[in-house]
Protein backbone atom coordinates (compact mmCIF):
# COMPACT_ATOMS: atom_id res chain seq x y z
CA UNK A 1 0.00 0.00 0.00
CA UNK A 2 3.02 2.11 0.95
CA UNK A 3 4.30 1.72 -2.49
CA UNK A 4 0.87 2.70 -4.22
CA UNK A 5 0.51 6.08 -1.96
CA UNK A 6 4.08 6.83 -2.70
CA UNK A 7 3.65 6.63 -7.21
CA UNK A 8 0.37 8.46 -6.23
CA UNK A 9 1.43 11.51 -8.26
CA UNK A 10 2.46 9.27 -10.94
CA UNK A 11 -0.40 7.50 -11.54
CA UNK A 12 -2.71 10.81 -11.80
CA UNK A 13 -0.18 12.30 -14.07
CA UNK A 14 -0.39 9.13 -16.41
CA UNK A 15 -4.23 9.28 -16.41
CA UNK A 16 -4.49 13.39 -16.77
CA UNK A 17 -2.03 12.81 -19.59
CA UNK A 18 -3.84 9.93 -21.62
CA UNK A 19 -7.32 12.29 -20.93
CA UNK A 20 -5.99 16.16 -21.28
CA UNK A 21 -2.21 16.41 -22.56
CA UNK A 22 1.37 16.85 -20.28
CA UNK A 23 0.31 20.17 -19.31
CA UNK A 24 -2.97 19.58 -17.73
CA UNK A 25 -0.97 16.29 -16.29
CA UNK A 26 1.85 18.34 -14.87
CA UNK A 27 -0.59 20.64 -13.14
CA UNK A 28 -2.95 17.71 -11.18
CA UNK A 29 1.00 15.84 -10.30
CA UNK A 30 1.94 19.02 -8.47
CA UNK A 31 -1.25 18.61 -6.97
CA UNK A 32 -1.29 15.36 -6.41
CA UNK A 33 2.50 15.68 -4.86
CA UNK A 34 0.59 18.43 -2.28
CA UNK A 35 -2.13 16.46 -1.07
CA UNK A 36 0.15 13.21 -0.73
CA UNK A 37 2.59 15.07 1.97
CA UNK A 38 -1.15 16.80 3.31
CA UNK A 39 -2.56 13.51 3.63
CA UNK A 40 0.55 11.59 5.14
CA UNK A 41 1.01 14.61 7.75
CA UNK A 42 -2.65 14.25 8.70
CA UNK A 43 -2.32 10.96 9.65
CA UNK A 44 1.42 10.41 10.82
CA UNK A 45 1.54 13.72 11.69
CA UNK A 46 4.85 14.12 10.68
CA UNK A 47 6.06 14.30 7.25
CA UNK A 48 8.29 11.89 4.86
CA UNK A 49 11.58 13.20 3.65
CA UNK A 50 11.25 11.58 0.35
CA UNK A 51 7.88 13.01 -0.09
CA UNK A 52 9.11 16.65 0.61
CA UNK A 53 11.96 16.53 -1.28
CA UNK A 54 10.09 14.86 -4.45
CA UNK A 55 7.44 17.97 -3.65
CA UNK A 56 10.13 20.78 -3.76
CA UNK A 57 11.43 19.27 -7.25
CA UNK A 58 8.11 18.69 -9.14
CA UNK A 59 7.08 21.87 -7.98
CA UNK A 60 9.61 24.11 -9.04
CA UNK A 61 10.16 21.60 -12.55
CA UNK A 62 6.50 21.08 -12.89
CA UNK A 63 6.07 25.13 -12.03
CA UNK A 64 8.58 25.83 -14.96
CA UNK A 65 7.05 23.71 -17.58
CA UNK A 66 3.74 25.36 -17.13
CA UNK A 67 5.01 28.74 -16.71
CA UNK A 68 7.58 28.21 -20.03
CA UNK A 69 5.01 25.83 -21.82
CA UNK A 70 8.30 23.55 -21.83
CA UNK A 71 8.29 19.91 -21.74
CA UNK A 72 12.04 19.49 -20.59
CA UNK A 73 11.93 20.75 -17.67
CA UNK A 74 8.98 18.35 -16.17
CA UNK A 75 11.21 15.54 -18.05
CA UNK A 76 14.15 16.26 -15.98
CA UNK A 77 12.21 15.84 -12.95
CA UNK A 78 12.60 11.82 -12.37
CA UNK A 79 16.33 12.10 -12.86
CA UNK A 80 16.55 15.07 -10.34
CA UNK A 81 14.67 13.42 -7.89
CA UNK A 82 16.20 10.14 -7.94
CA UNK A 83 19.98 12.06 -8.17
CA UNK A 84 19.14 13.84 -4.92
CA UNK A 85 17.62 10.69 -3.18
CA UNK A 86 21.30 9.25 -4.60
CA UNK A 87 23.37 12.15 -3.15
CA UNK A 88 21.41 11.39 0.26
CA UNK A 89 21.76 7.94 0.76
CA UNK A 90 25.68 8.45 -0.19
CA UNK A 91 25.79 11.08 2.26
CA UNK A 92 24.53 9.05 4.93
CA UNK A 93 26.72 6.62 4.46
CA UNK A 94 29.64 8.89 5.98
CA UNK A 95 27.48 11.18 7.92
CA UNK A 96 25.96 9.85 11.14
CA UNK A 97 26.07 6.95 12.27
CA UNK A 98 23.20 4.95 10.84
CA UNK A 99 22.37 4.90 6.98
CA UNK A 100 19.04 6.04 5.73
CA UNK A 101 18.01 2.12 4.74
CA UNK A 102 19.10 1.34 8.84
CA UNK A 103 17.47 4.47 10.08
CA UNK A 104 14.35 3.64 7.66
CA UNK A 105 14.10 -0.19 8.62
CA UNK A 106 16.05 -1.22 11.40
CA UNK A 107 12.70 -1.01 13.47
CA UNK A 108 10.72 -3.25 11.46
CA UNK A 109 14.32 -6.08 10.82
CA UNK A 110 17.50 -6.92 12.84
CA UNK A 111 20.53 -7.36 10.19
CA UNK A 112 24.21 -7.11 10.63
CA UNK A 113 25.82 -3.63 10.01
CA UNK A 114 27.22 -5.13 6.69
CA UNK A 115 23.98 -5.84 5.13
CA UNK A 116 22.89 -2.59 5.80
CA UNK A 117 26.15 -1.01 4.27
CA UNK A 118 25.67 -3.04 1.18
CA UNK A 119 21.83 -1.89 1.21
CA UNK A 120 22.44 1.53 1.25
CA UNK A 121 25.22 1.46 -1.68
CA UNK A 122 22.17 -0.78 -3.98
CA UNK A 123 19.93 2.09 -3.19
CA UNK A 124 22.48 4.59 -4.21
CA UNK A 125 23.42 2.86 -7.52
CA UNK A 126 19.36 2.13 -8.01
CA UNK A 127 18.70 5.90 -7.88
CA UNK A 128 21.47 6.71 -10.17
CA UNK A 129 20.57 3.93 -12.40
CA UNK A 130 17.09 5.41 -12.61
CA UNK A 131 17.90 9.04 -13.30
CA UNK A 132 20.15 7.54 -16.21
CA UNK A 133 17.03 5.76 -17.73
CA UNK A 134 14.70 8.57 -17.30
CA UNK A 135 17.55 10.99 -19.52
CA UNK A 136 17.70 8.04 -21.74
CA UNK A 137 14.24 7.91 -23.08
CA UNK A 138 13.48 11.30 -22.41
CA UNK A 139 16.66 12.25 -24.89
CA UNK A 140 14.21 10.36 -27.29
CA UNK A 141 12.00 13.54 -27.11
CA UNK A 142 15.02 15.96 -26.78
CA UNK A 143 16.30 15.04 -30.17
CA UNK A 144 12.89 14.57 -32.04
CA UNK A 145 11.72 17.99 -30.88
CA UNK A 146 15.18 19.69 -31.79
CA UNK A 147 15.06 18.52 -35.01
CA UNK A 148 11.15 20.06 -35.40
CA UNK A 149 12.22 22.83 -34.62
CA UNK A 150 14.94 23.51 -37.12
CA UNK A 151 12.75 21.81 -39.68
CA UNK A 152 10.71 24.42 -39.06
CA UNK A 153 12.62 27.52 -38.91
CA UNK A 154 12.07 27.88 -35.06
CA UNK A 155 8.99 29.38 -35.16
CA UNK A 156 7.98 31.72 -32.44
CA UNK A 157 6.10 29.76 -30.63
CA UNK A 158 7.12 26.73 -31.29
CA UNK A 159 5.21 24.22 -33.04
CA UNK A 160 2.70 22.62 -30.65
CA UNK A 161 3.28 19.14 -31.22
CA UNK A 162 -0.44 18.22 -29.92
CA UNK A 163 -1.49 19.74 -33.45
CA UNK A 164 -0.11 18.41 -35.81
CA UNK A 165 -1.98 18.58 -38.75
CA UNK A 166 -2.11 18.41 -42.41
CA UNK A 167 -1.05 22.61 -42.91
CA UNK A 168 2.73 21.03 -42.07
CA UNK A 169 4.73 20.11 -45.16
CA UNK A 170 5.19 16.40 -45.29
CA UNK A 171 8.70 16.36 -43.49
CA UNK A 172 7.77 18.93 -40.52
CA UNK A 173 4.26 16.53 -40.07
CA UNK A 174 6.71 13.74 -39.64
CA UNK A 175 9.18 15.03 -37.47
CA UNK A 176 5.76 16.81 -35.25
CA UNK A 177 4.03 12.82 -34.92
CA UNK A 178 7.76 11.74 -34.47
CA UNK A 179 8.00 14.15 -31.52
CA UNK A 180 4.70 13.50 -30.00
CA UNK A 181 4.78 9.96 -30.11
CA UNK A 182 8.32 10.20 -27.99
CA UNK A 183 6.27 12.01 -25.39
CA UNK A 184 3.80 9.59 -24.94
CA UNK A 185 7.05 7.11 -24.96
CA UNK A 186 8.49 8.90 -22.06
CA UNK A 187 5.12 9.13 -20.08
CA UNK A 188 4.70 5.05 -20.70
CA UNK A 189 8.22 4.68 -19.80
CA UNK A 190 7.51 7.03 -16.78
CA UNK A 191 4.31 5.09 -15.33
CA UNK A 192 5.87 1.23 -16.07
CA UNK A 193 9.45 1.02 -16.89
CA UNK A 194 10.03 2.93 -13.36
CA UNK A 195 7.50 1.65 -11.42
CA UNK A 196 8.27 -1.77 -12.83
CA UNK A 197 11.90 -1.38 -12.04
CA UNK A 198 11.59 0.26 -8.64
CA UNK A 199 9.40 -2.97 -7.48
CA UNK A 200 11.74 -5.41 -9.28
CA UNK A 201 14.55 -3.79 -6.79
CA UNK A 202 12.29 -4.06 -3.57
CA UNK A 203 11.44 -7.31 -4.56
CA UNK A 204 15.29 -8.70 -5.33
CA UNK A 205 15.98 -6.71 -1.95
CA UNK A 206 13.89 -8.72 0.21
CA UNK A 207 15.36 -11.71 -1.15
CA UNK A 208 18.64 -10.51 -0.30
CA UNK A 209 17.25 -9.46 3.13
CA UNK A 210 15.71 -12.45 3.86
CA UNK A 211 19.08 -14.50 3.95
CA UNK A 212 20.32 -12.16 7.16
CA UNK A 213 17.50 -11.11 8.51
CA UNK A 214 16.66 -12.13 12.49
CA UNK A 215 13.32 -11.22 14.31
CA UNK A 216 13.95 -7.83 16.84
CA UNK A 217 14.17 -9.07 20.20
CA UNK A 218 11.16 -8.55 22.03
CA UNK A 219 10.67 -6.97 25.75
CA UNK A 220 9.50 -10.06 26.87
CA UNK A 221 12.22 -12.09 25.75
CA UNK A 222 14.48 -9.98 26.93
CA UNK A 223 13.07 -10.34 30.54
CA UNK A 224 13.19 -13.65 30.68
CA UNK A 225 16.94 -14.18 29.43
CA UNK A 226 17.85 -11.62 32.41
CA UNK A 227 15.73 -13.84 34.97
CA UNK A 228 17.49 -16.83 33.65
């Protein structure tokens, strides 16, 4: 369930975009990212780190694409995020004296120090991993709408690649439908390529987890060994 509530924002952005376009689908994902930290304070009442930091990004990427009617920017936003969730784990693993995948699990699982060292790096190389992938099909989009635009003469605005339409000579039409359909690429891509990969990882991880893992020891047993 955890896992749902956290691709929240995803998931509306996928079904705004099929139904209204990217920018009506940025828009209801900053919204979306809002009312997920609202709704996790209101009943934690605390908030998530991850959520706030994945707020602050789409916000000010999300905010930039609708101000600049510019794709790109909301595109960079999964490789952002995932970079600065990299750059924190990392950190973590020099700063304090618990890692972020100790300090995030540690309550639920017992596992030696090493696992949890070796957990932290997979998350770090995950998150990197991911941002690569996002620039990867994204750059799909970044060359196809480059090269509509100088097939075009770089028209002021630019061409709107949700119209293309038969007033475009053949090769502009081609390049527009070229562009548009590495959009919806990147949104698929987006919605189950990372989702897909990101529980593929959990799942492998528990795996790997479940060779070291030992059961907390309770307050009760804990009595008893000291009467004993």
């Amino acid at each position: 369930m955890k896992l749902l509530f956290d691709f929240l924002p995803i998931l509306l952005f996928f079904v705004a975009y099929k139904a209204y376009g990217i920018f009506i689908a940025t828009a209801v994902a900053i919204a979306a990212s809002f009312t997920q930290v609202l709704l996790f304070w209101l009943k934690n009442r605390r908030f998530e780190t991850m959520h706030l930091v994945t707020l602050a990004l789409i916000t000010l990427l999300g905010g930039a694409t609708l101000l600049f009617h510019e794709r790109s920017f909301f595109m960079w936003k999964p490789t952002a995020v995932n970079w600065a969730f990299a750059v924190a784990f990392l950190g973590s693993h020099f700063i304090g004296q618990k890692t972020l995948v100790e300090r995030m699990m540690s309550s639920a699982l017992s596992a030696p120090n090493f696992v949890w060292s070796r957990l932290n790096i997979s998350w770090v190389l995950f998150f990197v991993v991911m941002g690569v992938a996002n620039l990867m099909v994204a750059g799909y989009f970044f060359e196809a709408e480059a090269l509509l635009n100088v097939a075009s003469g770089n028209p002021i605005p630019p061409i709107d690649i949700n119209s293309c339409g038969p007033e475009l000579t053949q090769q502009v039409l081609a390049l527009c439908e070229a562009a548009k359909s590495a959009e919806s690429d990147w949104v698929d891509f987006k919605m189950f390529g990372m989702m897909g990969m990101t529980i593929a990882f959990v799942i492998g991880q528990a795996f790997y987890l479940a060779r070291y893992m030992t059961e907390p020891e309770s307050d009760t047993d804990a009595q008893t060994e000291n009467q004993e």
